[in-house]
C-alpha atoms as a PDB file:
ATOM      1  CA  UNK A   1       8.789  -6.011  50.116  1.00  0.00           C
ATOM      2  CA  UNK A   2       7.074  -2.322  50.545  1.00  0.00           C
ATOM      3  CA  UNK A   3      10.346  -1.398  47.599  1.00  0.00           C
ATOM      4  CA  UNK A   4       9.232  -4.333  44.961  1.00  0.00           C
ATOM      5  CA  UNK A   5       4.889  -3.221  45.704  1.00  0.00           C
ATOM      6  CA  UNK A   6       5.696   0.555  44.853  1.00  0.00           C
ATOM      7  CA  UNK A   7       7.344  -0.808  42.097  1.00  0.00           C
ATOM      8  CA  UNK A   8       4.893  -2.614  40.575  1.00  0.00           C
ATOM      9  CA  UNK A   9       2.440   0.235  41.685  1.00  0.00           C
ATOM     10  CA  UNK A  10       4.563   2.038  39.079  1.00  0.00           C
ATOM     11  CA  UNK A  11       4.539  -0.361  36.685  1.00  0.00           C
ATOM     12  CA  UNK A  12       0.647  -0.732  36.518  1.00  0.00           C
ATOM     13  CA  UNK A  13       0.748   2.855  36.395  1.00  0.00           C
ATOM     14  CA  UNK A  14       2.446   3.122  33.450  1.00  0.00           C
ATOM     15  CA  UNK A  15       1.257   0.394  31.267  1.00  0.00           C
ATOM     16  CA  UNK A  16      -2.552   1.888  31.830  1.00  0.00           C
ATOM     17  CA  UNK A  17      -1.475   5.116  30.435  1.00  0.00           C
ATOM     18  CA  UNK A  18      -2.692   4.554  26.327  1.00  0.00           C
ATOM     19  CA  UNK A  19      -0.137   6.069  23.673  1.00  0.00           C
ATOM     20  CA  UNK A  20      -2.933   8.424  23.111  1.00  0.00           C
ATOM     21  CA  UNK A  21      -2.992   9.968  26.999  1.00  0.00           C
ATOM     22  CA  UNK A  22       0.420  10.308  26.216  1.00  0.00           C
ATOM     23  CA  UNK A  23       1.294  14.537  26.730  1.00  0.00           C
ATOM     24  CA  UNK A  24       4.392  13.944  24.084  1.00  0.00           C
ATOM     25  CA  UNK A  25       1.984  12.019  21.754  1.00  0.00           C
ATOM     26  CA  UNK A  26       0.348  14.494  18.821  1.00  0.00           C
ATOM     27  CA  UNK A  27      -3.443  15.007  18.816  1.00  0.00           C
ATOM     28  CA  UNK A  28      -4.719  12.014  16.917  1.00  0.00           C
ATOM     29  CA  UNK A  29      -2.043  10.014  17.362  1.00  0.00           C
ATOM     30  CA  UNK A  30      -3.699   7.161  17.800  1.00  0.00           C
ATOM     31  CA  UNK A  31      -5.630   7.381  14.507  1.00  0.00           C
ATOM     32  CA  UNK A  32      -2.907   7.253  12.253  1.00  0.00           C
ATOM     33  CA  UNK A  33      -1.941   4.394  10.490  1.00  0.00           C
ATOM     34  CA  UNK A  34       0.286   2.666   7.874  1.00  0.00           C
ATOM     35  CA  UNK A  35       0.362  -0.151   5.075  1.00  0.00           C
ATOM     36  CA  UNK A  36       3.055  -1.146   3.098  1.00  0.00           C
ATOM     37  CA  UNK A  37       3.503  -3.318   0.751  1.00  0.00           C
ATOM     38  CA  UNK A  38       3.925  -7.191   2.177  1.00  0.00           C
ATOM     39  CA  UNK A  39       7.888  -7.710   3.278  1.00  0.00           C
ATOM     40  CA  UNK A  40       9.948  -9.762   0.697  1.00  0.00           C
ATOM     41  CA  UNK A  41      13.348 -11.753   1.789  1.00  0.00           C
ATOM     42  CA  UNK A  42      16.740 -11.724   1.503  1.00  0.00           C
ATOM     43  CA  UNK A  43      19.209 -14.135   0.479  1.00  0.00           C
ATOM     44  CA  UNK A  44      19.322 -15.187   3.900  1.00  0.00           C
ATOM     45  CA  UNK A  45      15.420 -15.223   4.661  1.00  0.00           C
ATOM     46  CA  UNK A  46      15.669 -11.963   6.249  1.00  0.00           C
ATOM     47  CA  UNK A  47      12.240  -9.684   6.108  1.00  0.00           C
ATOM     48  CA  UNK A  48      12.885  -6.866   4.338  1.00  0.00           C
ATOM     49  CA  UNK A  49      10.925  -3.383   2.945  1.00  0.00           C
ATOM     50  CA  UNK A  50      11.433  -2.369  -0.976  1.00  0.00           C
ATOM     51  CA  UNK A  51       9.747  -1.351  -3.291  1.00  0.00           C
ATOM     52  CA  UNK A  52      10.309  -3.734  -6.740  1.00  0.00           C
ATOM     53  CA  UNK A  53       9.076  -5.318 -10.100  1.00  0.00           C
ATOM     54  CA  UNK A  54       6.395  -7.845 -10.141  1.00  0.00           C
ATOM     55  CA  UNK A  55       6.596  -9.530 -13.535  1.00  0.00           C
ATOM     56  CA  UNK A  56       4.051 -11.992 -14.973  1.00  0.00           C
ATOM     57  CA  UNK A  57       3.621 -14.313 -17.716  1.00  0.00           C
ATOM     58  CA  UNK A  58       0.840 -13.479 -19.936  1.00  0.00           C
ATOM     59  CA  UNK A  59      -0.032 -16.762 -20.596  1.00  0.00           C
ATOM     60  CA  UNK A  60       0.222 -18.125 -17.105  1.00  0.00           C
ATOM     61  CA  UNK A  61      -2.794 -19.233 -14.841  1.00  0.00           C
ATOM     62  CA  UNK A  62      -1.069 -18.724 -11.760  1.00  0.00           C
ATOM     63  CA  UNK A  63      -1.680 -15.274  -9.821  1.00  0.00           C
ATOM     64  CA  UNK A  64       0.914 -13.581  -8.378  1.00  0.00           C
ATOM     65  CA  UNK A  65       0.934 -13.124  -4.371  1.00  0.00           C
ATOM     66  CA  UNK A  66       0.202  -9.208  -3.559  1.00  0.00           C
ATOM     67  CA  UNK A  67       0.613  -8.957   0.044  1.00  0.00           C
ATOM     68  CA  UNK A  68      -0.722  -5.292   1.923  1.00  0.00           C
ATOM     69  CA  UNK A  69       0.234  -4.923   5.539  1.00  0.00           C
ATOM     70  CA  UNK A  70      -2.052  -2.637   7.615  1.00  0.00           C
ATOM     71  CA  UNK A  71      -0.438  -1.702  10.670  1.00  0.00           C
ATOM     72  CA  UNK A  72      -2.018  -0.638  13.808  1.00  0.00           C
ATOM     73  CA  UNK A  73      -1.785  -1.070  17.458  1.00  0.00           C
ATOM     74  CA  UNK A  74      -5.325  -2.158  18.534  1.00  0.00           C
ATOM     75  CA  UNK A  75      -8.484  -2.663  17.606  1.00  0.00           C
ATOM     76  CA  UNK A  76     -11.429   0.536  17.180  1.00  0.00           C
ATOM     77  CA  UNK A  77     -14.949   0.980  16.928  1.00  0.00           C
ATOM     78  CA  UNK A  78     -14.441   1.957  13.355  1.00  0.00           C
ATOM     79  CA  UNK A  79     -13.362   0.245   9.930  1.00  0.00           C
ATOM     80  CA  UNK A  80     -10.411   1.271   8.258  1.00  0.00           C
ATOM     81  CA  UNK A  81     -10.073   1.696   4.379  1.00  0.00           C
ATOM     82  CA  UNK A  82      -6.480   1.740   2.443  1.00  0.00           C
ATOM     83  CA  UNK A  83      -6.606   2.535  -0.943  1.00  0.00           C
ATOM     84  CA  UNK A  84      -4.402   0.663  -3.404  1.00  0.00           C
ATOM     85  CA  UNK A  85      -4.047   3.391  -6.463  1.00  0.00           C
ATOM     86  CA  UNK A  86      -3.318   2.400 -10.020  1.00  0.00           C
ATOM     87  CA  UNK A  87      -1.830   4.415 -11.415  1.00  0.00           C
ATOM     88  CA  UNK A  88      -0.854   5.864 -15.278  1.00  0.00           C
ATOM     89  CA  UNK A  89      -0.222   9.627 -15.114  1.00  0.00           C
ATOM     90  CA  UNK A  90       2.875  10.879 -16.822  1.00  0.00           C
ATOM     91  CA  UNK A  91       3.703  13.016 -14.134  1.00  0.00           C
ATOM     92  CA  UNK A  92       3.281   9.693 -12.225  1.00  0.00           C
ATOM     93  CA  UNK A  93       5.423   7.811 -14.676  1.00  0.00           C
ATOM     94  CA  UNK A  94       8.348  10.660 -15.005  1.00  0.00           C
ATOM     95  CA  UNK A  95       8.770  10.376 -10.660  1.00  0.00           C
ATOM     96  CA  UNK A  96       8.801   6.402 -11.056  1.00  0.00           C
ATOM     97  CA  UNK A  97      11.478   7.098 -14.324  1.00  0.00           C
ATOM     98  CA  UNK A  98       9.587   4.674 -16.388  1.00  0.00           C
ATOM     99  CA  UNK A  99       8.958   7.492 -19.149  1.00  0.00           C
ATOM    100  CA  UNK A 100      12.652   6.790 -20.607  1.00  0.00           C
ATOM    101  CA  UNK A 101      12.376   8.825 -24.467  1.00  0.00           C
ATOM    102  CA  UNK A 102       9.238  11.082 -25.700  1.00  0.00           C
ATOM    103  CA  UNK A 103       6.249   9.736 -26.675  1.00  0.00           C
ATOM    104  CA  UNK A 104       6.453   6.576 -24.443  1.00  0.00           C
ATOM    105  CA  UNK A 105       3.749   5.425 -22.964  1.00  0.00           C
ATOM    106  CA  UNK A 106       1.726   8.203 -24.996  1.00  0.00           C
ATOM    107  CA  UNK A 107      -0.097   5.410 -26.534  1.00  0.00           C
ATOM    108  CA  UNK A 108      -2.174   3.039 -24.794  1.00  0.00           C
ATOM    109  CA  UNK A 109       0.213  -0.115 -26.683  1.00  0.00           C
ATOM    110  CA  UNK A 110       1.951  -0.232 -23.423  1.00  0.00           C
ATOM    111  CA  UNK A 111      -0.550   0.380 -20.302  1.00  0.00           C
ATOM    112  CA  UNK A 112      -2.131  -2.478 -18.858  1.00  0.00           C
ATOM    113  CA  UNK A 113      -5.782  -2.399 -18.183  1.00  0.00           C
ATOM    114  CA  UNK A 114      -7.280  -3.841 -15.814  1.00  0.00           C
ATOM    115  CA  UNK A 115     -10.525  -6.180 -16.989  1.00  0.00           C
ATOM    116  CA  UNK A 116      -8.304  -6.562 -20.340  1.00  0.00           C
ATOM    117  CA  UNK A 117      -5.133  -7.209 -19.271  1.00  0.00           C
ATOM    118  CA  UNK A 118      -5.221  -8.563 -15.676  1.00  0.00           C
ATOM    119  CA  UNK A 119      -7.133  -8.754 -12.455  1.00  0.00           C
ATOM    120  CA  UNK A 120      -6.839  -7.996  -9.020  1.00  0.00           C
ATOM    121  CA  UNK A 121      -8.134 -10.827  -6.834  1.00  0.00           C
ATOM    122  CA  UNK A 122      -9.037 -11.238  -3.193  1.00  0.00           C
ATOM    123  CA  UNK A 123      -8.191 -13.444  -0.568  1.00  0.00           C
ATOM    124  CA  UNK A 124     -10.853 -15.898  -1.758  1.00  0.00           C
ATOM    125  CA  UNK A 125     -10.164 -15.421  -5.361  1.00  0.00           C
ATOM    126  CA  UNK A 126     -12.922 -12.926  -6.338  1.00  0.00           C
ATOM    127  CA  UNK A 127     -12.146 -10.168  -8.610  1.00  0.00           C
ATOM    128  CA  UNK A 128     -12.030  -7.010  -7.217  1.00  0.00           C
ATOM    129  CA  UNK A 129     -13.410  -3.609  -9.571  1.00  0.00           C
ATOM    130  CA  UNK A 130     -11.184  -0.176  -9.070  1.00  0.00           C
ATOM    131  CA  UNK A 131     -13.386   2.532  -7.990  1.00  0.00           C
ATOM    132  CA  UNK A 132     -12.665   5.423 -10.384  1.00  0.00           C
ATOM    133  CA  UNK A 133     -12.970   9.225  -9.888  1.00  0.00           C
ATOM    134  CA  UNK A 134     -12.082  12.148 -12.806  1.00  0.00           C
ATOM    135  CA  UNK A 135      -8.175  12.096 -10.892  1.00  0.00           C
ATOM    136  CA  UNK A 136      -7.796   8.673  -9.686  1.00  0.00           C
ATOM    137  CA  UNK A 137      -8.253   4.935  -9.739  1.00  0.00           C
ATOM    138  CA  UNK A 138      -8.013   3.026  -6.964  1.00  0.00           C
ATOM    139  CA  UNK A 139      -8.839  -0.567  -5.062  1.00  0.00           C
ATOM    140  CA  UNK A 140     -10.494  -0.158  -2.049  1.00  0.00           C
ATOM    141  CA  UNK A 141      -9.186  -2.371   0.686  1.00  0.00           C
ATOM    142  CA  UNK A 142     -11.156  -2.143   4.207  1.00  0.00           C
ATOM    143  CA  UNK A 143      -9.970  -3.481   7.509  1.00  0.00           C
ATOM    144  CA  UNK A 144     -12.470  -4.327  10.362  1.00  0.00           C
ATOM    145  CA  UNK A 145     -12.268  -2.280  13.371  1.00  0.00           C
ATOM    146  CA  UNK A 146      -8.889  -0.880  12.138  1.00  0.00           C
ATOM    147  CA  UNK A 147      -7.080  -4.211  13.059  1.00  0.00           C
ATOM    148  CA  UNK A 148      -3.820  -5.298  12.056  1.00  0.00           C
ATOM    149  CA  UNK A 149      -3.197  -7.644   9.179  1.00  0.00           C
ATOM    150  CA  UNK A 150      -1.933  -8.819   6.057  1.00  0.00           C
ATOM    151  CA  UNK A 151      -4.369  -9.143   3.447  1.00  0.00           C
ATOM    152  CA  UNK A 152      -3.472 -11.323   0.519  1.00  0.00           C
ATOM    153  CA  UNK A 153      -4.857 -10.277  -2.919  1.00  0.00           C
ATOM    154  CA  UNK A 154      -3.419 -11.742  -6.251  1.00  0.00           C
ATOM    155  CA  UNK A 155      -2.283 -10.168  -9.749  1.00  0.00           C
ATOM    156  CA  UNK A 156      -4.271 -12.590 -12.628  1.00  0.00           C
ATOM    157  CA  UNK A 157      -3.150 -12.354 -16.160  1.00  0.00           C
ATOM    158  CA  UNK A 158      -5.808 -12.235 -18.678  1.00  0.00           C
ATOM    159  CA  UNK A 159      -3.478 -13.613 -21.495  1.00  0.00           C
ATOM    160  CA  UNK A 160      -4.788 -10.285 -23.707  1.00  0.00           C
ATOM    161  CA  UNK A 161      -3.551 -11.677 -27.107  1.00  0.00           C
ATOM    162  CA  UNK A 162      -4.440  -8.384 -28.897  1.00  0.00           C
ATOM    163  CA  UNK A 163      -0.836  -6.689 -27.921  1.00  0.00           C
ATOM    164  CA  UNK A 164       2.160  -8.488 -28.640  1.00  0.00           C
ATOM    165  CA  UNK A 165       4.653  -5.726 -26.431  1.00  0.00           C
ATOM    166  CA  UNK A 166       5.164  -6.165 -22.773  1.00  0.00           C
ATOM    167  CA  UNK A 167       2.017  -4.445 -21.041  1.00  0.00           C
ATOM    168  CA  UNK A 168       2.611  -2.065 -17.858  1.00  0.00           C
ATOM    169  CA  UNK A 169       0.961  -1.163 -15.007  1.00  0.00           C
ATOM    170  CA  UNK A 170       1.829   0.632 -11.537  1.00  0.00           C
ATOM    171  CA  UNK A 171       0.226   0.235  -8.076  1.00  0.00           C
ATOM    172  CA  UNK A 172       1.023   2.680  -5.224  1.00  0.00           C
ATOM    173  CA  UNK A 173      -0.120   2.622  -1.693  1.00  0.00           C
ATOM    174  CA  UNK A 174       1.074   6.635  -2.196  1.00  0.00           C
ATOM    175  CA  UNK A 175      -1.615   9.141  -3.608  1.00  0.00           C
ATOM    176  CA  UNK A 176       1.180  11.316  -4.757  1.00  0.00           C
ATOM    177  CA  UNK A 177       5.151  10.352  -5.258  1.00  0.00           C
ATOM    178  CA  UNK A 178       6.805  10.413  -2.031  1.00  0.00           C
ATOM    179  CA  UNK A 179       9.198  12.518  -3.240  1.00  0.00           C
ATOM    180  CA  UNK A 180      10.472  14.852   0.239  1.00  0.00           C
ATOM    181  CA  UNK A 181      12.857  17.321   1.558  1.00  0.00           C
ATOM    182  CA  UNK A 182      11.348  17.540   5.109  1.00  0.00           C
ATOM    183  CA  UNK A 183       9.845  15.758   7.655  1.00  0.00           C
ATOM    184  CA  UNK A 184       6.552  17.774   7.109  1.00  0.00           C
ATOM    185  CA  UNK A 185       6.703  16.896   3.072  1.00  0.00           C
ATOM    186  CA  UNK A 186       7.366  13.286   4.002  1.00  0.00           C
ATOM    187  CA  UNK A 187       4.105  13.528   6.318  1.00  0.00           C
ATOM    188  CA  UNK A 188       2.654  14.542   3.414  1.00  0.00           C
ATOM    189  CA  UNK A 189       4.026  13.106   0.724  1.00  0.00           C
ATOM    190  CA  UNK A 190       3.570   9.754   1.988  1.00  0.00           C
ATOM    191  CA  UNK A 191      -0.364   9.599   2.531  1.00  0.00           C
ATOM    192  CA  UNK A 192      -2.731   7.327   1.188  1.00  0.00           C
ATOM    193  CA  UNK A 193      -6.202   8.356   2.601  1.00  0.00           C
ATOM    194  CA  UNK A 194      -7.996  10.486   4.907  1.00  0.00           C
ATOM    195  CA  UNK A 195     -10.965  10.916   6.633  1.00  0.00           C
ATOM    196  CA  UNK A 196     -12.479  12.882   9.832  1.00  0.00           C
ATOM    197  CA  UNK A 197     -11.300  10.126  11.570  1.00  0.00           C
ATOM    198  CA  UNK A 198      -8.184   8.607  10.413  1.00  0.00           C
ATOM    199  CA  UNK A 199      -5.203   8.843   8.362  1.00  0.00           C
ATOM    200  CA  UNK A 200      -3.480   6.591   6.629  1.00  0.00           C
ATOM    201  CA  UNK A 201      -0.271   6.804   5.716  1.00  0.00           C
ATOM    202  CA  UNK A 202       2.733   4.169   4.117  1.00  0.00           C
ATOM    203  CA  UNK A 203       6.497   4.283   4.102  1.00  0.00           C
ATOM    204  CA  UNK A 204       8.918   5.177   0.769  1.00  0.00           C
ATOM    205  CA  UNK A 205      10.976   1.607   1.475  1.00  0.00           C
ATOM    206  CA  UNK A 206       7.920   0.084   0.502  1.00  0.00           C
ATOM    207  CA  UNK A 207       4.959   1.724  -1.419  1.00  0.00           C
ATOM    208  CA  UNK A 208       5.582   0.916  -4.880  1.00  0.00           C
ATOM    209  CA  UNK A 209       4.928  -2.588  -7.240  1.00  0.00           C
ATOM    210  CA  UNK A 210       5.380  -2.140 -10.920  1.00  0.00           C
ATOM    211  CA  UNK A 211       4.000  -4.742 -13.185  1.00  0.00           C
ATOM    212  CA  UNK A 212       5.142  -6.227 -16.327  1.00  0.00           C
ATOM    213  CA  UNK A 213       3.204  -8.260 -18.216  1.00  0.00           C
ATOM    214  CA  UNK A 214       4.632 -10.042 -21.210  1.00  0.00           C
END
């Protein structure tokens, strides 16, 4: 009997330490966190991360299911924001190898605007404007006291009749290409926002959704 109470003595013991007491665990550990694009399936209904091509029918009054998954073990006395960046750099576009000659995509023929083209909606169907800076555009995504979810926001075509070509657009959960060498550069590479008191960060199986619209 005295064998099994020192055991679970130890066990108690154990399961109060939090991953942040932890001496292996990094300073700040515990206030870094990821999202990733929603899993999609497999032929045989298995979850899987990948980053792919969402393609929509101009004409269609359907949205398209965007799922982000936020990641994190347990709840905080602070919100969380992710930042969903759209993006239309070249540089941008030369990483993702959708620049395929010169001069594409030099034009605005082929880059989908949002407002004109489509519309990112929220979980209750309410559009949702991109906050814009002189680098970057992005859709601002907060999470209550950093808990875990999957938020569903939607992809609404506008049926813009004033371009005839397919119309593109890219949305990252990566504010640069996670393009890496090391485990530092993937650190790195891979973030999507800080603050004083967080990080967030997402994964290269699954940061990426390009959009065609046609």
């Amino acid at each position: 009997m005295k064998r099994y109470i020192s055991l679970l003595i130890i066990i108690l013991a154990i399961a109060s330490c939090g991953k942040d007491d932890s001496p292996r665990s990094p300073k700040g550990y515990g206030n870094i966190y990821y999202s990733l694009f929603d899993y999609e399936y497999d032929d045989l209904g298995n979850p899987v991360m990948t980053n792919s091509t969402l393609n929509l029918d101009k004409s269609s009054a359907e949205p398209v299911d965007l799922g982000i998954k936020f990641m994190s073990g347990k709840e905080r006395d602070f919100d969380v924001e992710v930042r969903l960046y759209l993006r239309s750099e070249k540089w941008f576009l030369e990483k993702v190898r959708a620049i395929r000659h010169t001069g594409m995509f030099s034009t605005p023929d082929s880059l989908a605007v949002p407002g004109l083209d489509f519309l990112i909606l929220d979980e209750d169907m309410n559009a949702i404007s991109p906050v814009r800076s002189d680098t970057v555009a992005y859709y601002s995504l907060v999470f209550p006291k950093a808990r875990k979810e999957t938020r569903r926001l939607y992809i609404q075509s506008l049926n813009n009749q004033d371009y005839a070509c397919p119309r593109y657009a890219w949305l990252s959960l990566a504010l640069t290409h996670p393009g890496y060498e090391t485990e530092e550069e993937l650190k790195k590479n891979t973030l999507n926002h800080i603050t004083p008191d967080y990080e967030v960060r997402t994964t290269t199986k699954s940061w990426l959704r390009s959009i065609i619209i046609k």
